[in-house]
C-alpha atoms as a PDB file:
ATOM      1  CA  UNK A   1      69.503 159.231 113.334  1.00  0.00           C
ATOM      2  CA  UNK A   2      68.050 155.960 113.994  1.00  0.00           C
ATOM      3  CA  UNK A   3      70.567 153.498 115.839  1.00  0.00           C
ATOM      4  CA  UNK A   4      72.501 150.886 113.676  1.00  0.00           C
ATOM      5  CA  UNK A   5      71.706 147.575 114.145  1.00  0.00           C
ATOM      6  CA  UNK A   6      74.256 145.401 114.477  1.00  0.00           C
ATOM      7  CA  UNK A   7      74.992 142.757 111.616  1.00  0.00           C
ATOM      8  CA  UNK A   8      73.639 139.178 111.984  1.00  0.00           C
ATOM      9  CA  UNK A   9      76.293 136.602 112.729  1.00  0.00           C
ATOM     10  CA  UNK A  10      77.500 134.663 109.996  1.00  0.00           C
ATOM     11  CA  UNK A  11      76.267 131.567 108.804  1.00  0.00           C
ATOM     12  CA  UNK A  12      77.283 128.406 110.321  1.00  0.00           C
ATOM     13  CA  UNK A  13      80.398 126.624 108.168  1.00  0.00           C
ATOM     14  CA  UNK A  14      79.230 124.040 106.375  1.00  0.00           C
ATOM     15  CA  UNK A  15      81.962 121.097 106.536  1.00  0.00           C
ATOM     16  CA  UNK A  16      82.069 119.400 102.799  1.00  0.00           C
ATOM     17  CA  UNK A  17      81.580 115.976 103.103  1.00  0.00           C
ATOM     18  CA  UNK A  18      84.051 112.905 101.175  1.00  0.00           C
ATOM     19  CA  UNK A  19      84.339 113.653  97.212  1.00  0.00           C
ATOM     20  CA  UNK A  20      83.279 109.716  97.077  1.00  0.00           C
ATOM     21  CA  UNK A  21      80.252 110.452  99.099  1.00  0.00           C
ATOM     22  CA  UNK A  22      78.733 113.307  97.525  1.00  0.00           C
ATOM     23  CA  UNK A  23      75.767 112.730  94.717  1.00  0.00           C
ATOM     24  CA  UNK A  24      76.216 111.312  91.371  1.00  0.00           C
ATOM     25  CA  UNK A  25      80.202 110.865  92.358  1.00  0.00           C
ATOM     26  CA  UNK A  26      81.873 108.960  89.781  1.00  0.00           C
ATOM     27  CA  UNK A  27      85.162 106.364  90.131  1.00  0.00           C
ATOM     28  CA  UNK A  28      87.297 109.796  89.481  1.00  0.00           C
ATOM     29  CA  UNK A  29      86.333 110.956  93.115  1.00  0.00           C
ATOM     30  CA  UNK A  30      87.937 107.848  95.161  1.00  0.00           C
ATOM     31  CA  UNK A  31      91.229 109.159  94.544  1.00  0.00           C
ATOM     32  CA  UNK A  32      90.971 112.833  95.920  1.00  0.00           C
ATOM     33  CA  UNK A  33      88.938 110.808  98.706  1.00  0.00           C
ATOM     34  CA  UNK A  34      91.923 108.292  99.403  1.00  0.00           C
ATOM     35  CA  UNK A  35      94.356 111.270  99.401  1.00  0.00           C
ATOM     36  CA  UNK A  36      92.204 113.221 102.206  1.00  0.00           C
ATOM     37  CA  UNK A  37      92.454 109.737 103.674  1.00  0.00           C
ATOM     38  CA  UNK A  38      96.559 109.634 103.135  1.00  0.00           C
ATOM     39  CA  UNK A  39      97.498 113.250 104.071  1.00  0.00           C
ATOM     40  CA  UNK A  40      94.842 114.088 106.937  1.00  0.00           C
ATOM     41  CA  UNK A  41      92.920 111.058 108.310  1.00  0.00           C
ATOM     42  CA  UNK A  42      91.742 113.140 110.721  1.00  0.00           C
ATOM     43  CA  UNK A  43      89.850 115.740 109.046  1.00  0.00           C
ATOM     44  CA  UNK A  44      88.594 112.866 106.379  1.00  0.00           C
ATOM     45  CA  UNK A  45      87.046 110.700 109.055  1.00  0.00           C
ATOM     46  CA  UNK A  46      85.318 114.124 110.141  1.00  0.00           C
ATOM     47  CA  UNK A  47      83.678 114.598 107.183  1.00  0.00           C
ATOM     48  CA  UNK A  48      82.667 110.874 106.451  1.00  0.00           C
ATOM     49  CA  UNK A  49      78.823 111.036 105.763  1.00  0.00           C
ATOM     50  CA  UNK A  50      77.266 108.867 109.057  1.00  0.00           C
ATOM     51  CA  UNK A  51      73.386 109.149 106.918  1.00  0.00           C
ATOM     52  CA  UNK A  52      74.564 108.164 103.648  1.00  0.00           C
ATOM     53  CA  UNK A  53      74.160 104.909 102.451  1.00  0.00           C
ATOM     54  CA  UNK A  54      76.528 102.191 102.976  1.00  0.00           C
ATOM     55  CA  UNK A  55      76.800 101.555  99.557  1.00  0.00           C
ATOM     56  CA  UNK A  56      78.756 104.223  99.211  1.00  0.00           C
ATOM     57  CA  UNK A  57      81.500 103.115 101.558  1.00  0.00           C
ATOM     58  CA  UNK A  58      81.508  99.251 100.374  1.00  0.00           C
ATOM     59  CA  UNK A  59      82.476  99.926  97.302  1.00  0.00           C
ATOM     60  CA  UNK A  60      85.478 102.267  98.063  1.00  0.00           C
ATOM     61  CA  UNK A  61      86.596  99.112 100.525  1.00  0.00           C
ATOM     62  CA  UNK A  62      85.603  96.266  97.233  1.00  0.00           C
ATOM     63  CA  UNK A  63      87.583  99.087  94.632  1.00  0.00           C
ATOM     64  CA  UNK A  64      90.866  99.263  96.928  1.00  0.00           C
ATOM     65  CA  UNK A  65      90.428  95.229  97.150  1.00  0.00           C
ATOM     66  CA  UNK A  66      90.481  94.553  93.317  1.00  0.00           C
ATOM     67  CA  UNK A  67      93.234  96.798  92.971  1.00  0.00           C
ATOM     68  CA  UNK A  68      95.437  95.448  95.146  1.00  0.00           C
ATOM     69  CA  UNK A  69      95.176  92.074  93.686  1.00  0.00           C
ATOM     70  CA  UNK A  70      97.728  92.625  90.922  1.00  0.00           C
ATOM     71  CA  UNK A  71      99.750  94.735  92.694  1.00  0.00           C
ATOM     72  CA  UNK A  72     100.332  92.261  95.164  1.00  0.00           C
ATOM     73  CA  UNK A  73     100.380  89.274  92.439  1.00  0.00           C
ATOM     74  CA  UNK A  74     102.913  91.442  90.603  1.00  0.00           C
ATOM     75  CA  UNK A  75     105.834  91.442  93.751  1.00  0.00           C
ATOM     76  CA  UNK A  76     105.401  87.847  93.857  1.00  0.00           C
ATOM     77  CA  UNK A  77     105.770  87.644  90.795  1.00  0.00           C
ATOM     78  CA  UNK A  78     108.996  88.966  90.541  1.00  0.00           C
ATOM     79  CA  UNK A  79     110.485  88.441  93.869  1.00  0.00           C
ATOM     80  CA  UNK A  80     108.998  84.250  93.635  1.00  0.00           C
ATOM     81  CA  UNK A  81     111.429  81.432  94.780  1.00  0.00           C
ATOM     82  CA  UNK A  82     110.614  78.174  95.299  1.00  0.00           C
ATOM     83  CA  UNK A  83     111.952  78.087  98.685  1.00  0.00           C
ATOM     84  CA  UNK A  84     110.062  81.334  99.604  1.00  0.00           C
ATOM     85  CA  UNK A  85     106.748  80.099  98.286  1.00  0.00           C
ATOM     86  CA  UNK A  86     106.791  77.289 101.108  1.00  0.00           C
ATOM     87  CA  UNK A  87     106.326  74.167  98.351  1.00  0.00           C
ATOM     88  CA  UNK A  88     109.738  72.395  99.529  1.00  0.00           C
ATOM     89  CA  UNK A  89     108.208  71.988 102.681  1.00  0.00           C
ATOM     90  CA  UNK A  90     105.252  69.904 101.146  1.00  0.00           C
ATOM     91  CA  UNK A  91     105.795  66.253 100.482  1.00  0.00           C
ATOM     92  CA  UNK A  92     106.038  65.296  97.227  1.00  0.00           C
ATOM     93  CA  UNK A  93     103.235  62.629  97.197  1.00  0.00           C
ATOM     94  CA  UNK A  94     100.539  65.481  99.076  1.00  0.00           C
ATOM     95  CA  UNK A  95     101.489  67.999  95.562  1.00  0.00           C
ATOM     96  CA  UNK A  96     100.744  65.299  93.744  1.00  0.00           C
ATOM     97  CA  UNK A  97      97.212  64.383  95.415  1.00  0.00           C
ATOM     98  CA  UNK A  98      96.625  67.906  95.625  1.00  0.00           C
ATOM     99  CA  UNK A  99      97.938  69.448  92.248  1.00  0.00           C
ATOM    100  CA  UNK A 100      95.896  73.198  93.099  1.00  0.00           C
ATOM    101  CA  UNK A 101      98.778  73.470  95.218  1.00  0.00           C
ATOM    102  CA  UNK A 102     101.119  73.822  93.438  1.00  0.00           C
ATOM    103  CA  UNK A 103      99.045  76.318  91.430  1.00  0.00           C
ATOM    104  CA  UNK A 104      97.847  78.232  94.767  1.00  0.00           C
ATOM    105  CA  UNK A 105     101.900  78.473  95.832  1.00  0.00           C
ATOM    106  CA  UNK A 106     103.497  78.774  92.457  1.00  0.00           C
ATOM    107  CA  UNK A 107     104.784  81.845  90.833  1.00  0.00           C
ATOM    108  CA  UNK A 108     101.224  83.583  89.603  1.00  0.00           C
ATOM    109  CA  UNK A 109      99.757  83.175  86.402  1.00  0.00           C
ATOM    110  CA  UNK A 110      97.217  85.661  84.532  1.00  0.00           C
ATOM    111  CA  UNK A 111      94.626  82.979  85.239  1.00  0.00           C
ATOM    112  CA  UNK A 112      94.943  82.952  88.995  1.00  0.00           C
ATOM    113  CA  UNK A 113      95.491  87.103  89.045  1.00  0.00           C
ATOM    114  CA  UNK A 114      92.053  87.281  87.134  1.00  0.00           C
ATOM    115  CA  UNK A 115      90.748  84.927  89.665  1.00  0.00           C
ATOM    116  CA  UNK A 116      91.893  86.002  92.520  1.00  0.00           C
ATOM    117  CA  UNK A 117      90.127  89.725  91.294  1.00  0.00           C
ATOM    118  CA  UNK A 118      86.981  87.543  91.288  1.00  0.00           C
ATOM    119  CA  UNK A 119      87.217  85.830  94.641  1.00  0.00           C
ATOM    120  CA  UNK A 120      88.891  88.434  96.786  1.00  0.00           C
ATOM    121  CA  UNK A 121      86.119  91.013  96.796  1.00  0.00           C
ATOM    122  CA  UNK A 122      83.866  88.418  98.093  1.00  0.00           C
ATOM    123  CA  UNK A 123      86.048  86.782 100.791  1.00  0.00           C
ATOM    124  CA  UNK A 124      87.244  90.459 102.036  1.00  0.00           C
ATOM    125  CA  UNK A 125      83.721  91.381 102.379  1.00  0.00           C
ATOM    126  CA  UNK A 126      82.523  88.319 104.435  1.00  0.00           C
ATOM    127  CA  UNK A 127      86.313  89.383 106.482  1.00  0.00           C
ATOM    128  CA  UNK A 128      85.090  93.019 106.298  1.00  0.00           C
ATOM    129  CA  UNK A 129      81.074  92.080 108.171  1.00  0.00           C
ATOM    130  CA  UNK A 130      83.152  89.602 110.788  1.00  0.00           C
ATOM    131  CA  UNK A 131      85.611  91.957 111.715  1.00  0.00           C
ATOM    132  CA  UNK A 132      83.422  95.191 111.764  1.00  0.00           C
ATOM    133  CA  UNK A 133      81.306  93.147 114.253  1.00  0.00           C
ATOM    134  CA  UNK A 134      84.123  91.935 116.878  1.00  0.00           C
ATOM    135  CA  UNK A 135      85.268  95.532 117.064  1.00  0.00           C
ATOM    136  CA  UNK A 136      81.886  97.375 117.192  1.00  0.00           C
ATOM    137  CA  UNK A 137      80.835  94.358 120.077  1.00  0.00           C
ATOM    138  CA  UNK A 138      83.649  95.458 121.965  1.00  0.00           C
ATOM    139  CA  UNK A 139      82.595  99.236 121.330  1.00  0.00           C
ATOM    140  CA  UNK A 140      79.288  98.548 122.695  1.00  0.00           C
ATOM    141  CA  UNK A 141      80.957  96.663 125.777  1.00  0.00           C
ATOM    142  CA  UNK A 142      83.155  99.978 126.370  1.00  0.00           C
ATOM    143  CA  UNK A 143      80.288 101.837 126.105  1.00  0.00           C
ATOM    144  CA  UNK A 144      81.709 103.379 123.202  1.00  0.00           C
ATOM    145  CA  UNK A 145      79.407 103.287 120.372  1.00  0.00           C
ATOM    146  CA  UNK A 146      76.766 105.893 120.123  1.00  0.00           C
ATOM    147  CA  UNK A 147      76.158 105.799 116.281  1.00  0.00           C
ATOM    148  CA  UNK A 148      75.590 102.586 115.957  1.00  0.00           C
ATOM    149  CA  UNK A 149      77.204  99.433 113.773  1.00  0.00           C
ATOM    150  CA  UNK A 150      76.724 101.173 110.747  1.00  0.00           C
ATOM    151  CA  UNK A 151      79.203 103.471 111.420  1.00  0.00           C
ATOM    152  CA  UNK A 152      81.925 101.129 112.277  1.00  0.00           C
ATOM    153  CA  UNK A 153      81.616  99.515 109.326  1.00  0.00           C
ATOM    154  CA  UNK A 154      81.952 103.248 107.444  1.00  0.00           C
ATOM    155  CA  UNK A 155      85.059 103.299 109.558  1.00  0.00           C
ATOM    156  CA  UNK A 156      87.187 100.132 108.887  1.00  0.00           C
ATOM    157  CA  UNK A 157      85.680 100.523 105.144  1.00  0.00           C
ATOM    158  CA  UNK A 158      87.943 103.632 104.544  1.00  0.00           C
ATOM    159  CA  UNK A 159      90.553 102.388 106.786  1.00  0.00           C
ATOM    160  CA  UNK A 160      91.003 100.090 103.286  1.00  0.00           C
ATOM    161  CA  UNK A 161      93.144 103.297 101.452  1.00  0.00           C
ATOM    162  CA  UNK A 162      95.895 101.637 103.383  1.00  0.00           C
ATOM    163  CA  UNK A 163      96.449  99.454 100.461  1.00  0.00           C
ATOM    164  CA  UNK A 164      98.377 101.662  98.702  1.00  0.00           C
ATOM    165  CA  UNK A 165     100.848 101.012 101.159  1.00  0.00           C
ATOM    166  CA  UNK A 166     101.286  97.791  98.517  1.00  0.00           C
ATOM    167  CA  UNK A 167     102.976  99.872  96.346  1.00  0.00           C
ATOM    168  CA  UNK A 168     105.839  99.318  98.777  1.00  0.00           C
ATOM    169  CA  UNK A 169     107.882  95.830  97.407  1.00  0.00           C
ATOM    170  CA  UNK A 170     108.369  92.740 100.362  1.00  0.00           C
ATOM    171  CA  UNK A 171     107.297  95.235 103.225  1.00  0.00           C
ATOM    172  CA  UNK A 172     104.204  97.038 102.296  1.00  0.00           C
ATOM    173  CA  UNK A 173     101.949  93.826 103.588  1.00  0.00           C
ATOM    174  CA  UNK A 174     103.129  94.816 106.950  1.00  0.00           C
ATOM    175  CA  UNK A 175     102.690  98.231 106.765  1.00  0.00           C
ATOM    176  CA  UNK A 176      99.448  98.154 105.146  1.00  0.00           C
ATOM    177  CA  UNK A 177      98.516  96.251 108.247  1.00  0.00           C
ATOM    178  CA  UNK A 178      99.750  98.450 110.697  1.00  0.00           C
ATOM    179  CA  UNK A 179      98.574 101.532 108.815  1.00  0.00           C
ATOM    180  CA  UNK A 180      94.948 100.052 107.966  1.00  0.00           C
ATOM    181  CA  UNK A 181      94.351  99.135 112.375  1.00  0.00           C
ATOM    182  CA  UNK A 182      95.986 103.614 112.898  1.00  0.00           C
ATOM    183  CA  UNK A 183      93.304 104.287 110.135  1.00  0.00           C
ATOM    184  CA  UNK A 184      90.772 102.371 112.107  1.00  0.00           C
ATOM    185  CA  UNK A 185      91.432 103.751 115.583  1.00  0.00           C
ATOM    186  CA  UNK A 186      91.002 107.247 114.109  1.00  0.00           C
ATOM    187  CA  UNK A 187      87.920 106.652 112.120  1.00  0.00           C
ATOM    188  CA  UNK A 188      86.270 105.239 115.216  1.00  0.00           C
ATOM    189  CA  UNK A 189      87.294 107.981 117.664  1.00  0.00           C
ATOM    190  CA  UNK A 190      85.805 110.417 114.945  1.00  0.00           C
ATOM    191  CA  UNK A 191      82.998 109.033 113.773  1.00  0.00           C
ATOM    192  CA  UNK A 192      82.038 107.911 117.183  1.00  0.00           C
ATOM    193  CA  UNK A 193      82.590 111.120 119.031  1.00  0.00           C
ATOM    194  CA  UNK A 194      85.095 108.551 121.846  1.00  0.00           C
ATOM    195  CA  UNK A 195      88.385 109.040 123.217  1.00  0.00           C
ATOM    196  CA  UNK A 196      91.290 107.217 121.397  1.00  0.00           C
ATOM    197  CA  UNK A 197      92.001 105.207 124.079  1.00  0.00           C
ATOM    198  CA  UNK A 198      88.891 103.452 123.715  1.00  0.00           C
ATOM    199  CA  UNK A 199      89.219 103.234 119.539  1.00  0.00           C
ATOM    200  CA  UNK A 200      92.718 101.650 120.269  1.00  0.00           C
ATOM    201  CA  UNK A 201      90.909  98.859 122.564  1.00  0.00           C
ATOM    202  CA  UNK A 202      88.056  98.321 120.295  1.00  0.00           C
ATOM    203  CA  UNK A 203      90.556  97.127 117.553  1.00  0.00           C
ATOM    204  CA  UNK A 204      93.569  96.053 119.657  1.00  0.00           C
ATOM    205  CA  UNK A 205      91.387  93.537 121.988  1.00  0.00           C
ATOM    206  CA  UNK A 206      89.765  91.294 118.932  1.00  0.00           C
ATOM    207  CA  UNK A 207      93.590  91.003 117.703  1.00  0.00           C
ATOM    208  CA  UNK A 208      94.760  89.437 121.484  1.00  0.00           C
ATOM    209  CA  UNK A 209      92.006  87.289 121.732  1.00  0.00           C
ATOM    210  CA  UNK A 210      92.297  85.811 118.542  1.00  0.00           C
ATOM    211  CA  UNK A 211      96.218  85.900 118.791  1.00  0.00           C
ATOM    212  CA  UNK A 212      95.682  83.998 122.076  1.00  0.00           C
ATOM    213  CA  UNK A 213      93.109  81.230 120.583  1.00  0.00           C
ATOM    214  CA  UNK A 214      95.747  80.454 118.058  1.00  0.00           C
ATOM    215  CA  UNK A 215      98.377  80.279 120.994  1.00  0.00           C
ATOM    216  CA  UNK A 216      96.849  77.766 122.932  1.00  0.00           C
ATOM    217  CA  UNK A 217      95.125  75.813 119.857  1.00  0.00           C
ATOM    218  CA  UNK A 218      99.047  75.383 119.141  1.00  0.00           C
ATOM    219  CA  UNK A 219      99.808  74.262 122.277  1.00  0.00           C
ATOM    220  CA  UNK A 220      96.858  71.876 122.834  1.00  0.00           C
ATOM    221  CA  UNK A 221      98.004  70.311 119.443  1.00  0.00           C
ATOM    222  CA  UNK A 222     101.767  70.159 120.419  1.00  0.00           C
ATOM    223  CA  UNK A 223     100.680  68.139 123.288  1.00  0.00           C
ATOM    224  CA  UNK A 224      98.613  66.039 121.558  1.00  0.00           C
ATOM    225  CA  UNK A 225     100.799  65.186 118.833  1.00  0.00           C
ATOM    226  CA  UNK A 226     103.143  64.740 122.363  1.00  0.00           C
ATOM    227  CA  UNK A 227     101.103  61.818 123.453  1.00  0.00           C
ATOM    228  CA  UNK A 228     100.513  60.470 120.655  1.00  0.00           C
ATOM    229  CA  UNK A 229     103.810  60.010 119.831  1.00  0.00           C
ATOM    230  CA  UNK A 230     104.933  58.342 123.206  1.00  0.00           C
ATOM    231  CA  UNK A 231     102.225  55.946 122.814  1.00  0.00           C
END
């Protein structure tokens, strides 16, 4: 009786990559892609494509973007005071010089929702190409960035399903925030194959130094406006 051979090991898994990624995906696959995001950031972030192209990612980031506009215009909307809004601390005679003011601060219209849908994308991507940089420069200067720019920008893209966190009223700015920078950490320390530490001072560091700037750009003015005054 000839000897058995033994059986051949099984295949390799192969890990499915992001619904939103895969080809021919429609707009129906960003939401099981933002809920992978929501319930297991983790695991998403491991299966976000680093050789697709980054089409693919920029749109999910411009699509949570023009959603969020009317959520967002729609809690100011209803929660809008005049006091809130910051126009009684404008002088009179500047609103009237500068009447788009008064519009930009006002209680929103339908004409400056549909606007805003039309401007945001644009300014959040120019936000989205400065701020990818800072944090992937100070990847590279931890030595932390093996894939390459391309794949911090995948990163903070996806790191944009923290928008739903607007469906929260008054708060959910702030925890969108803090929720989008935890989304960011992770997606780097995944996608770049680093330690978290490292993720956490990629994104924490750009915040301090800019935090700082704005500190002493304060406090250079305060003592201007000091002197001036004495004078």
């Amino acid at each position: 009786m000839p000897p058995i051979e033994p059986a051949p090991p099984p295949p390799p898994t192969v890990q499915a990559g992001l619904p939103w990624e895969a080809p021919n995906a429609g707009l129906g696959s960003i939401f099981p892609t933002a809920v992978q995001f929501i319930t297991n950031p983790f695991q998403a972030y491991a299966r976000m494509s680093l050789t697709t192209d980054l089409v693919r990612p920029i749109a999910y980031f411009v699509a949570f973007v023009i959603a969020s506009v009317p959520l967002g215009q729609l809690w100011r909307y209803l929660f809008w005071t005049r006091e809130t809004s910051g126009l009684d601390l404008i002088p009179t005679d500047l609103l009237q010089q500068a009447p788009w003011l008064e519009v930009l601060l006002g209680r929103p219209t339908v004409t400056v929702v549909l606007v805003l849908m039309v401007i945001a994308p644009l300014l959040n991507l120019i936000t989205l190409f400065i701020w990818s940089g800072l944090v992937h420069l100070v990847l590279a200067m931890l030595g932390a960035a093996p894939n390459g720019f391309a794949t911090t920008l995948r990163a903070v893209c996806y790191s944009q399903t923290a928008i739903v966190a607007l469906l929260v009223p008054v708060a959910g700015g702030l925890i969108q925030l803090i929720w989008s920078l935890v989304l960011q950490i992770i997606g780097l320390s995944q996608a770049h194959r680093v330690s978290g530490g490292k993720a956490a001072a990629a994104v924490l560091i750009p915040i301090a130094v800019c935090c700082g700037c704005v500190v002493a750009l304060a406090v250079i003015s305060g003592i201007a406006v000091g002197g001036l005054m004495k004078q």
